[in-house]
Each structure stands twice: as structure tokens, then as C-alpha cells.
N, C-alpha and C. Protein backbone atom coordinates (compact mmCIF):
# COMPACT_ATOMS: atom_id res chain seq x y z
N UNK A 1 -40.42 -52.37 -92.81
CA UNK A 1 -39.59 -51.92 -91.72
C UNK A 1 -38.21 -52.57 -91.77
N UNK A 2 -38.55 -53.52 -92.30
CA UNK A 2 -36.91 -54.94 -92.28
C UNK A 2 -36.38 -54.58 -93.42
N UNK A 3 -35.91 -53.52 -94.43
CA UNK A 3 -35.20 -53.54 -95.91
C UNK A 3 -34.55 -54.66 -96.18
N UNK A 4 -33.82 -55.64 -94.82
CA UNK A 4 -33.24 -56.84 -95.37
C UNK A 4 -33.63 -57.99 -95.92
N UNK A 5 -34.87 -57.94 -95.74
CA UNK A 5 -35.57 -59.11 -96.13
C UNK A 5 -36.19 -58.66 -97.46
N UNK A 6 -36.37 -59.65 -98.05
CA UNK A 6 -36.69 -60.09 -100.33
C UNK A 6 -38.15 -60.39 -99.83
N UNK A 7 -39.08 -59.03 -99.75
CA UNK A 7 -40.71 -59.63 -99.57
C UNK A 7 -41.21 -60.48 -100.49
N UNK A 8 -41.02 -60.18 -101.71
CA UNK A 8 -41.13 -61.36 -102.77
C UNK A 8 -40.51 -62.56 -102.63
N UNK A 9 -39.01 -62.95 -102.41
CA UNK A 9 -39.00 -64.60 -102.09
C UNK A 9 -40.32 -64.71 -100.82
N UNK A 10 -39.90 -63.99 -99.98
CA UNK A 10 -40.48 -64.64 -98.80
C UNK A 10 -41.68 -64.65 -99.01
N UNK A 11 -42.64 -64.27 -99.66
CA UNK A 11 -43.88 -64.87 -100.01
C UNK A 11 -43.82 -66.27 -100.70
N UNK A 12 -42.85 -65.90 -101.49
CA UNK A 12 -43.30 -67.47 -102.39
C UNK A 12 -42.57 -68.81 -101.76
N UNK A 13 -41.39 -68.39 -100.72
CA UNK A 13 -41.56 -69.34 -99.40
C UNK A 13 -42.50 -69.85 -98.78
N UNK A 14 -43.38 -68.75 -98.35
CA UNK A 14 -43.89 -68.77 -97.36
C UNK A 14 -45.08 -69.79 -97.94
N UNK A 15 -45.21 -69.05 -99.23
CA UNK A 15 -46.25 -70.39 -100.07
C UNK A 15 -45.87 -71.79 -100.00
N UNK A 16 -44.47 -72.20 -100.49
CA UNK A 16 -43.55 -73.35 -100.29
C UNK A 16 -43.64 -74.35 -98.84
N UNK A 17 -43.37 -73.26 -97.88
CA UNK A 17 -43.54 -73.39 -96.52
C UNK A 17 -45.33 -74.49 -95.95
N UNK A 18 -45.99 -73.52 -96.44
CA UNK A 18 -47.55 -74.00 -96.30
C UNK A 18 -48.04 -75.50 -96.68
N UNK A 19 -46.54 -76.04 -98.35
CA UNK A 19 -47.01 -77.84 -98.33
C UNK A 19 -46.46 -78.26 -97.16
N UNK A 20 -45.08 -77.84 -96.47
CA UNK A 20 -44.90 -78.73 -95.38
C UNK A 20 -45.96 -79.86 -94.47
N UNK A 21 -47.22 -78.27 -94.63
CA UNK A 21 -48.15 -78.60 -93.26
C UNK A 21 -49.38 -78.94 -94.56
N UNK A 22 -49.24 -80.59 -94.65
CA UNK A 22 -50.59 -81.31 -95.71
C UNK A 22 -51.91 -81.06 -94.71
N UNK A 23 -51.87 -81.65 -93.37
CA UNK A 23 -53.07 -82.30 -92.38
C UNK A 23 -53.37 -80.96 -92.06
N UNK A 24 -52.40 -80.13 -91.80
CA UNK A 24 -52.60 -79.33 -89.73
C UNK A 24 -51.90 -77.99 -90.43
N UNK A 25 -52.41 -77.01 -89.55
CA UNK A 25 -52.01 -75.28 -89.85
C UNK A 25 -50.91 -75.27 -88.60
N UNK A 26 -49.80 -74.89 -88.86
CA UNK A 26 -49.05 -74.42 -87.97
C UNK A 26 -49.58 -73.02 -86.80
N UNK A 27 -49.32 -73.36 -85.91
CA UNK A 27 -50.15 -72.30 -84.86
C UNK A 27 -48.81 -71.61 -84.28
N UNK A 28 -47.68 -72.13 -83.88
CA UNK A 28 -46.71 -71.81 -83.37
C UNK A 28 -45.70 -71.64 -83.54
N UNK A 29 -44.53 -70.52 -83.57
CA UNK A 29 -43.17 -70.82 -84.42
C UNK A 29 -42.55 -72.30 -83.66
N UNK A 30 -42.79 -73.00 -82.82
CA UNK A 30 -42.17 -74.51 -82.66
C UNK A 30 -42.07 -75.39 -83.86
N UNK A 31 -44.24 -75.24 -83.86
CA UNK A 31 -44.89 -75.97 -84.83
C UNK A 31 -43.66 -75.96 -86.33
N UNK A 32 -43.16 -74.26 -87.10
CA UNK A 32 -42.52 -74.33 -88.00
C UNK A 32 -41.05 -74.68 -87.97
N UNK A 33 -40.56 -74.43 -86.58
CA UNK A 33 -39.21 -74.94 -86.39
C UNK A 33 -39.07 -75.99 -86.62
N UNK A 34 -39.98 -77.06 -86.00
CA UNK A 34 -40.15 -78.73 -86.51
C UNK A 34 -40.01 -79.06 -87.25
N UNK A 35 -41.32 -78.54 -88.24
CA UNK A 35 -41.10 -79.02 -89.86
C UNK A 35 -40.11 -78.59 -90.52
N UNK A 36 -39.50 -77.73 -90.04
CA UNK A 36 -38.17 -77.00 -91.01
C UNK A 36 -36.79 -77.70 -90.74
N UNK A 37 -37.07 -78.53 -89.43
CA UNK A 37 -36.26 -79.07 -88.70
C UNK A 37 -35.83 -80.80 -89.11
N UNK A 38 -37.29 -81.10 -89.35
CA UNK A 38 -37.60 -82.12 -90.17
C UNK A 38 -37.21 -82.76 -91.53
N UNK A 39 -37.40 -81.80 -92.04
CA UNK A 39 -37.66 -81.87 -93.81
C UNK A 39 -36.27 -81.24 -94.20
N UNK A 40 -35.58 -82.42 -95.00
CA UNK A 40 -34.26 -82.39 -95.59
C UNK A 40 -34.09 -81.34 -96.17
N UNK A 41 -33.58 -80.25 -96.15
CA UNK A 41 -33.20 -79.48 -97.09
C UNK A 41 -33.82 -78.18 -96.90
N UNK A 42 -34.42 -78.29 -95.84
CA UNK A 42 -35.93 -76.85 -95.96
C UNK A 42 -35.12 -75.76 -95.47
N UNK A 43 -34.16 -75.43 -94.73
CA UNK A 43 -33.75 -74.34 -94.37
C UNK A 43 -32.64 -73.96 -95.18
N UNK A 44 -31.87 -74.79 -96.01
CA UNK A 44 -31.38 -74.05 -97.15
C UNK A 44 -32.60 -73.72 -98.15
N UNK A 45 -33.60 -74.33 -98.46
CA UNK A 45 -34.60 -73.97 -99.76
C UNK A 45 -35.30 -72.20 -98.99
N UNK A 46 -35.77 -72.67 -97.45
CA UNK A 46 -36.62 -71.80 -97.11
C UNK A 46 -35.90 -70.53 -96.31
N UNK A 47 -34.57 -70.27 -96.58
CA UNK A 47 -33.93 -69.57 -96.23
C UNK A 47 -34.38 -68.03 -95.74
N UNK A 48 -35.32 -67.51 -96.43
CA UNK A 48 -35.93 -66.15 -96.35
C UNK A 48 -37.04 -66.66 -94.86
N UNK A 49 -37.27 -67.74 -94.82
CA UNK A 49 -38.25 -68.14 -93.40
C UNK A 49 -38.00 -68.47 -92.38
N UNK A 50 -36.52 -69.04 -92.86
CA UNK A 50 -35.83 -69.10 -91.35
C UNK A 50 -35.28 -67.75 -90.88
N UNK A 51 -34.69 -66.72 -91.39
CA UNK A 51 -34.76 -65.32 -91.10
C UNK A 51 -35.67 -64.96 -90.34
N UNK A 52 -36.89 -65.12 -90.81
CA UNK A 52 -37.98 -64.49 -90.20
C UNK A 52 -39.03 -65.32 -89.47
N UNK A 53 -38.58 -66.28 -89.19
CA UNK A 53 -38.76 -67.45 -88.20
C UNK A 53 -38.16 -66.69 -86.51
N UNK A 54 -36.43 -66.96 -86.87
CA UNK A 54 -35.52 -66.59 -85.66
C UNK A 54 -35.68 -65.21 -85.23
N UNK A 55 -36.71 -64.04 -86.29
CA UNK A 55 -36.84 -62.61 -85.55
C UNK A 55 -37.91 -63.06 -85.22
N UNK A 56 -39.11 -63.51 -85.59
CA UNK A 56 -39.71 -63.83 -84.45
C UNK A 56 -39.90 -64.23 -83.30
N UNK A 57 -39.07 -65.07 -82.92
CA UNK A 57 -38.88 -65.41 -81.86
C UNK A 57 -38.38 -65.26 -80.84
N UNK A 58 -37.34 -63.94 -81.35
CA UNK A 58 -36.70 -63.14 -80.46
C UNK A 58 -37.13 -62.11 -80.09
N UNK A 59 -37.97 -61.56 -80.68
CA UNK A 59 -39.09 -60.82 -80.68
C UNK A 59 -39.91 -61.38 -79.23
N UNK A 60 -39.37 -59.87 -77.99
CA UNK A 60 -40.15 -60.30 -77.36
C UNK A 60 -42.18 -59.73 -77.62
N UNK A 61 -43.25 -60.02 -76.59
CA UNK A 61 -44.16 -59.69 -76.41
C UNK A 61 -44.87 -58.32 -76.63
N UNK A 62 -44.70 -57.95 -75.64
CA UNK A 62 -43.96 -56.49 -75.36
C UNK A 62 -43.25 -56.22 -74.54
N UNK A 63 -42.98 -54.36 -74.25
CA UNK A 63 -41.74 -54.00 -74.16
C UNK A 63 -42.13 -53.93 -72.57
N UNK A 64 -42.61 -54.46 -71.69
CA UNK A 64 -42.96 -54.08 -70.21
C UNK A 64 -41.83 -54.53 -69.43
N UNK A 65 -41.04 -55.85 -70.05
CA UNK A 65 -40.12 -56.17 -69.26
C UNK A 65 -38.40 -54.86 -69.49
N UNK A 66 -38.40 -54.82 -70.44
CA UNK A 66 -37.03 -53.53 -70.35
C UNK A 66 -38.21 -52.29 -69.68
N UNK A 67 -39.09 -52.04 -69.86
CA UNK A 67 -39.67 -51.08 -69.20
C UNK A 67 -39.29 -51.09 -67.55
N UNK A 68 -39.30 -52.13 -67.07
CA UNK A 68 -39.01 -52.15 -65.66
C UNK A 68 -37.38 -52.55 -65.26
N UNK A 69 -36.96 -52.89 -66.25
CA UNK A 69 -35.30 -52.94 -66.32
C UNK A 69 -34.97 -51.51 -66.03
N UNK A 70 -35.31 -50.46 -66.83
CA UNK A 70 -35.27 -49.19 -66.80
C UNK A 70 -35.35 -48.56 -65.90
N UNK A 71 -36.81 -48.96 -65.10
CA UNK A 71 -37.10 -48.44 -63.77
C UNK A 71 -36.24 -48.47 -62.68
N UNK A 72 -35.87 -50.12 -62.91
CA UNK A 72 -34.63 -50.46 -61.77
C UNK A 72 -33.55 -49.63 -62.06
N UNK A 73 -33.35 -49.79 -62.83
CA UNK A 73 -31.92 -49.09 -63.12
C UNK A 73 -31.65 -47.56 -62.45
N UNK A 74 -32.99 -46.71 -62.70
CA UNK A 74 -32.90 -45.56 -62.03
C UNK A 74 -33.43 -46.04 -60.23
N UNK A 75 -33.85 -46.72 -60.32
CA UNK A 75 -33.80 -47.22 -58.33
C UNK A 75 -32.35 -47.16 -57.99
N UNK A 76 -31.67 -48.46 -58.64
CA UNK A 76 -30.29 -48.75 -58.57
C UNK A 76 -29.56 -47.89 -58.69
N UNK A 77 -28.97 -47.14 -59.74
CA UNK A 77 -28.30 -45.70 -59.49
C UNK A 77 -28.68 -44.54 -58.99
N UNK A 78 -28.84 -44.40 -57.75
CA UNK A 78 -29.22 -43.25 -56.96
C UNK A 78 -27.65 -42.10 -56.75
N UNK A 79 -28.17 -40.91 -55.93
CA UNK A 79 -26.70 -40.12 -56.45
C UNK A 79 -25.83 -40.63 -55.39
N UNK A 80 -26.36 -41.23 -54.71
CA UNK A 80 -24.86 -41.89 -53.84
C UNK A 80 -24.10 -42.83 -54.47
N UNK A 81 -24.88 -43.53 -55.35
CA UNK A 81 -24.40 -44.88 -56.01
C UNK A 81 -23.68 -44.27 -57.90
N UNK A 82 -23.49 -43.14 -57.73
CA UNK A 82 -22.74 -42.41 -59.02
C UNK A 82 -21.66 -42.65 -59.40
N UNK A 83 -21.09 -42.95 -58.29
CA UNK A 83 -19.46 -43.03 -59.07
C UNK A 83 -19.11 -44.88 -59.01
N UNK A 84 -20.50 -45.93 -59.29
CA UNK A 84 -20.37 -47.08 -59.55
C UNK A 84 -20.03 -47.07 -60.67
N UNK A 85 -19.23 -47.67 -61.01
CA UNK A 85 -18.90 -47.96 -62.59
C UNK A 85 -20.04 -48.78 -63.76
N UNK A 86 -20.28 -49.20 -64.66
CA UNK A 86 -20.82 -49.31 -65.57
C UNK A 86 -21.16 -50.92 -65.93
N UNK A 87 -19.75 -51.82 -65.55
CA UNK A 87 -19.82 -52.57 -65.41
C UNK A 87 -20.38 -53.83 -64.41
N UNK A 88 -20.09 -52.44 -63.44
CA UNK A 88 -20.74 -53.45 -61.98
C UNK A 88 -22.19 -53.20 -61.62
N UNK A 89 -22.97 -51.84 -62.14
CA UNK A 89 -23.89 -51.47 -62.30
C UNK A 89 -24.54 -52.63 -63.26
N UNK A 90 -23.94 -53.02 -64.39
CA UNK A 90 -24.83 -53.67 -65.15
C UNK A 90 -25.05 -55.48 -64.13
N UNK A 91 -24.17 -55.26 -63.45
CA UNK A 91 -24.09 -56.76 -62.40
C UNK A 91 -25.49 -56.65 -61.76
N UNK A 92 -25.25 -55.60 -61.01
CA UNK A 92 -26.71 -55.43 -60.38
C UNK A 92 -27.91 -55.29 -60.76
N UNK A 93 -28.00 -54.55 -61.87
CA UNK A 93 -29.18 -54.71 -63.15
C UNK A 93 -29.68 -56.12 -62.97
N UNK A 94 -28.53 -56.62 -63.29
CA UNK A 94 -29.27 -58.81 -64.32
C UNK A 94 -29.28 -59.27 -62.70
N UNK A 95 -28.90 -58.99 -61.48
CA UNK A 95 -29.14 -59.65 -60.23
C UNK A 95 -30.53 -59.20 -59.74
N UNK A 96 -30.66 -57.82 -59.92
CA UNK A 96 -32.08 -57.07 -59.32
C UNK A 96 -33.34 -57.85 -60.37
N UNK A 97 -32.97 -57.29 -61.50
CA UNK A 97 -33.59 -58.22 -62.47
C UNK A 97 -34.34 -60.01 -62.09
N UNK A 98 -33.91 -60.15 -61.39
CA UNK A 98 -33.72 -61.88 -61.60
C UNK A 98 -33.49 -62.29 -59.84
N UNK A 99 -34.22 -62.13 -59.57
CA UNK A 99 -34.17 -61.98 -57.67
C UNK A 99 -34.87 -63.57 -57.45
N UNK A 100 -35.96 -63.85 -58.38
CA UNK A 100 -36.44 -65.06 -58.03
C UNK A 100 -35.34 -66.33 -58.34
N UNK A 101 -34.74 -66.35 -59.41
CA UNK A 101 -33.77 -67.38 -59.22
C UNK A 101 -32.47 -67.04 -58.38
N UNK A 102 -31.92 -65.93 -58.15
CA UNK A 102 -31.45 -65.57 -57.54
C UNK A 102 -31.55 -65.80 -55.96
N UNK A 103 -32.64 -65.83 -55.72
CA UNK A 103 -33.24 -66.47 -53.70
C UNK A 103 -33.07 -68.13 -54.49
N UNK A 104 -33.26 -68.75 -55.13
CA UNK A 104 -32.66 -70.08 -54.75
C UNK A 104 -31.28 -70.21 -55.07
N UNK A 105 -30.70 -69.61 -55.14
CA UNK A 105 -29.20 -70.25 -55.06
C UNK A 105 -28.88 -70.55 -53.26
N UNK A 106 -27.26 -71.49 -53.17
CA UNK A 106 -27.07 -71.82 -51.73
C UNK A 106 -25.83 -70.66 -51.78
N UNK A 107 -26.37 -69.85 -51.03
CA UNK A 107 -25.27 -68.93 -50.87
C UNK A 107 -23.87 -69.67 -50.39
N UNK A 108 -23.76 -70.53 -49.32
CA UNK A 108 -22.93 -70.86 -48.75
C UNK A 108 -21.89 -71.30 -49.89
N UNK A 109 -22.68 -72.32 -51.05
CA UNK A 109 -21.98 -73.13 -52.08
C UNK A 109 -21.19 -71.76 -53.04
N UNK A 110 -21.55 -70.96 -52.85
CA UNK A 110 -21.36 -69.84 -54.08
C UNK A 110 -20.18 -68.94 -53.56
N UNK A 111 -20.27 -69.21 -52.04
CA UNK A 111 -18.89 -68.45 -51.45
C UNK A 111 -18.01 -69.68 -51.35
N UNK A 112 -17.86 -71.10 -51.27
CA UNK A 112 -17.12 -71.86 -51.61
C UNK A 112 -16.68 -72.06 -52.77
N UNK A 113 -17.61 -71.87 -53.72
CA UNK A 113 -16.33 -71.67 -54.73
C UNK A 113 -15.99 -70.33 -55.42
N UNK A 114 -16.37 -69.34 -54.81
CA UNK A 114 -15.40 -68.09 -54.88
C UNK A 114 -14.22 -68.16 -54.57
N UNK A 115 -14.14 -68.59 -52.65
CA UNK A 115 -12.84 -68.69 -52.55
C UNK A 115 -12.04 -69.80 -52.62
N UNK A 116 -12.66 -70.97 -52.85
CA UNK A 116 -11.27 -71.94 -53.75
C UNK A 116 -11.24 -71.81 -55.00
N UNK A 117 -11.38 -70.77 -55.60
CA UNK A 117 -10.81 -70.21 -56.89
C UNK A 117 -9.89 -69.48 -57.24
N UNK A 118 -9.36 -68.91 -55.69
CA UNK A 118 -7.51 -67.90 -55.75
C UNK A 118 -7.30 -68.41 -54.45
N UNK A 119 -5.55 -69.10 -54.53
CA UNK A 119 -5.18 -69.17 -53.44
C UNK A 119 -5.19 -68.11 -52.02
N UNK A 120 -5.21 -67.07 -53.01
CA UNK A 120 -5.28 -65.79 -51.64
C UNK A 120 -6.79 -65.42 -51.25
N UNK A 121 -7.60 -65.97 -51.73
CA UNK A 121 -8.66 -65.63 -51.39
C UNK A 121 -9.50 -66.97 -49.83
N UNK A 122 -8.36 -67.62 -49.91
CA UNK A 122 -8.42 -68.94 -48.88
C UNK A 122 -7.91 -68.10 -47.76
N UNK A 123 -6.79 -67.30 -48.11
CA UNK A 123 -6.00 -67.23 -47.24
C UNK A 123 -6.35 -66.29 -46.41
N UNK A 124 -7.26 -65.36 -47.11
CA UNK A 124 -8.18 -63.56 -46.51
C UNK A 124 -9.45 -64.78 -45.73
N UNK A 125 -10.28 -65.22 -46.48
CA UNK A 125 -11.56 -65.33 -45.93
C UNK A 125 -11.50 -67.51 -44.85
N UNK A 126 -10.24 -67.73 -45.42
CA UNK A 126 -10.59 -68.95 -44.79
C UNK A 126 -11.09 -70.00 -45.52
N UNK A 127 -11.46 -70.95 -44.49
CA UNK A 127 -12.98 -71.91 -44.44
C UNK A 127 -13.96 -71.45 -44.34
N UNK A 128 -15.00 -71.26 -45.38
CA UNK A 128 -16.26 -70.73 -45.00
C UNK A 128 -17.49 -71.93 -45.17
């Protein structure tokens, strides 16, 4: 599926890869970040594994979480909300998205430094 990747080095990496771990089987990409992290020289030698180390890991689970990104998104743009632009739409996306860290912020602190960040914005809203 990846054409970019040399399946042949990366096997015989991946063989290379395997003395790292003498005692213990790596269970986790941490586990290989460590040793690769560790060992002088391993991510220039093991270059084809760190590739496919970092897609793994970005590699989410599955796809349930953009699945409900999606969903929101059509909540969020309803036809009244059409002529929101694209940019501010995507604001509300990563805010709707993210509501739990979002309820702990101090609102109060977050409009203080909105408006001591433009003099005119002291001057519209005050002391808040």
C-alpha cells in the first residue's frame, strides 16, 4: 500500500532491529522508540524503521473519532449557519470537538487576555 517504503531493506532492518532487544520482545512502539533512542547510531543504520515506526504511530486506532468530527460538522453547519466562513467553522469544529478541556478553562482569564492584547479592545470592553 506504502510504494515508499524498500520492503526488502526493511526486513533486513527489521531483522537488525530484533538484536537490539537480547532479554525482552518489544510489545510497544515506546518499547522501539527507546532502543532506537538509545543505541548510537540506530536511526541513521535503521532508517527504513524509523519511517515505519513514526507511521505507526500516527496511525490512529480507528476511524470513529473523524467519524464524529464529521457528524459535528454537519450539526455545526446547519442552513442558517451557511454563510460562516471556513475558517471560523473550522474554530468551532476543534472547540465542539474538545468541550472537555474546553469546560476547564477560566473563562474570565481568557477574556483578560483577549482584551489586554489591543489597546482598543480595553477601550470597547473595559475592565473585565
Amino acid at each position: 500500500m506504502y510504494d515508499d517504503f524498500d520492503y526488502d531493506i526493511l526486513e533486513a532492518q527489521l531483522s537488525l532491529l530484533r538484536s537490539l532487544f537480547k532479554t525482552s520482545v518489544p510489545t510497544t512502539a515506546s518499547d522501539v522508540t527507546t532502543a532506537l533512542r538509545s543505541t548510537e547510531g540506530a536511526t541513521l543504520l535503521l532508517n527504513e524503521v524509523v519511517r515505519f515506526v513514526k507511521l505507526c504511530v500516527v496511525l490512529p486506532a480507528t476511524s470513529a473519532s473523524a467519524e464524529r468530527s464529521f457528524s459535528s460538522l454537519r450539526r455545526l453547519k446547519t442552513y442558517i449557519r451557511s454563510t460562516v466562513g471556513q475558517p471560523r467553522l473550522n474554530h468551532l469544529l476543534l472547540l465542539h470537538c474538545h468541550q472537555e478541556r474546553l469546560d476547564t478553562l477560566e473563562l474570565r482569564t481568557v477574556a483578560q487576555l483577549f482584551i489586554s492584547a489591543n489597546e482598543k479592545r480595553s477601550k470597547y470592553f473595559g475592565n473585565f
